[in-house]
Protein backbone atom coordinates (compact mmCIF):
# COMPACT_ATOMS: atom_id res chain seq x y z
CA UNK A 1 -5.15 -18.35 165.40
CA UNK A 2 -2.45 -16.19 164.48
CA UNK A 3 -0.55 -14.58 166.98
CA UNK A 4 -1.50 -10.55 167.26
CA UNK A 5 -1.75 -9.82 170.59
CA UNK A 6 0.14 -6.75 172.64
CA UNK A 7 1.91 -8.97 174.65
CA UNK A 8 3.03 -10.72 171.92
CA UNK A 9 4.44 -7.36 169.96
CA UNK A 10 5.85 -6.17 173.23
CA UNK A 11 8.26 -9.27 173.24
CA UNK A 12 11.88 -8.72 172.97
CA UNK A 13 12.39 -11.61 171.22
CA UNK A 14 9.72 -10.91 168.43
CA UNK A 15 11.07 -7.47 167.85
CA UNK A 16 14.53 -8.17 168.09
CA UNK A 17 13.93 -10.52 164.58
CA UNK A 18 13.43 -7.10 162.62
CA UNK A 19 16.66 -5.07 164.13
CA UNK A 20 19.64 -5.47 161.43
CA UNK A 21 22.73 -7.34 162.65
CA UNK A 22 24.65 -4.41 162.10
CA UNK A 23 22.67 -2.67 164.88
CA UNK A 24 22.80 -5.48 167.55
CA UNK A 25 26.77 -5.28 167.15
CA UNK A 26 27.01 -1.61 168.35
CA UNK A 27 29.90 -1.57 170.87
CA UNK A 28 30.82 -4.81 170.40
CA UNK A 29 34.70 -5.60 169.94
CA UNK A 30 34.22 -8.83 168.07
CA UNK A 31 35.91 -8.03 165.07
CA UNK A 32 38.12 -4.92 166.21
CA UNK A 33 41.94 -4.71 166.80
CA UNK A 34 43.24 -2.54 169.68
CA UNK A 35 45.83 0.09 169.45
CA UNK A 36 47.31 1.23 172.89
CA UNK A 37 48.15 4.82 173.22
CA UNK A 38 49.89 6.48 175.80
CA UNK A 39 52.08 4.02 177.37
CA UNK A 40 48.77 2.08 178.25
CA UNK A 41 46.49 4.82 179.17
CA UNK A 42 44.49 5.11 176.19
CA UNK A 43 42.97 1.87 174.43
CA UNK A 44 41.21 2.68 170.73
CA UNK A 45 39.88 -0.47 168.99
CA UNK A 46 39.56 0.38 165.06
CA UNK A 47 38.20 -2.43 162.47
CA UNK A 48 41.08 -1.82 159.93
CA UNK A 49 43.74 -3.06 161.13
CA UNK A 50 46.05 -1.18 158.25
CA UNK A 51 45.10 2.06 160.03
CA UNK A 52 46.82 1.53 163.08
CA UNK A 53 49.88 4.20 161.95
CA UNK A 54 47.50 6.54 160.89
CA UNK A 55 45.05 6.13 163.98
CA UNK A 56 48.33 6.73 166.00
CA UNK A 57 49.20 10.00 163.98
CA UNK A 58 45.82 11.94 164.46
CA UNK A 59 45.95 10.98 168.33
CA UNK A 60 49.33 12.51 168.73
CA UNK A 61 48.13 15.74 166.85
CA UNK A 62 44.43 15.86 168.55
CA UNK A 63 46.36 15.54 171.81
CA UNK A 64 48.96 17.90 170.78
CA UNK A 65 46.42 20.66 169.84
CA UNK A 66 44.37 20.24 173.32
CA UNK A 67 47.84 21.06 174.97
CA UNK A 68 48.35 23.73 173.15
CA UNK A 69 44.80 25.26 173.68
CA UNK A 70 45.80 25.26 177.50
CA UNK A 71 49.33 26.85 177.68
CA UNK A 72 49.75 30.41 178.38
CA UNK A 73 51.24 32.47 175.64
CA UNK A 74 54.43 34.10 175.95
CA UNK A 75 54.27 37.59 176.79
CA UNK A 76 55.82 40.01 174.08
């Protein structure tokens, strides 16, 4: 007799056969290198490790930017 019944479909184990590996990795670190920013405030894990120096220059300018959206402007 061939297994069909709702209890059967309903189990994790059953459904978890059809999900992609790719999709039961999501937020895992296995595989990612971590690049510490701000003197150990801010941790960014990337999976290309050749990226780091690049990774490092777009945090400096995002961070840059959101300062700059905050100061006052001189008055003229």
């Amino acid at each position: 007799m061939k297994k069909d019944t709702l209890e059967y479909r309903m189990m994790q184990e059953h459904n978890r056969l059809k999900i992609p590996d790719s999709k039961l990795l999501t937020g895992s670190l296995i595989g990612k290198y971590p690049v510490i920013l701000d003197g150990g405030k801010t941790t960014i894990f990337i999976s290309d490790k050749s990226k780091e120096s690049e990774t490092r220059k777009n945090y400096e300018m995002r961070m840059g930017n959101r300062f700059m959206m905050f100061a006052k402007k001189p008055k003229t």
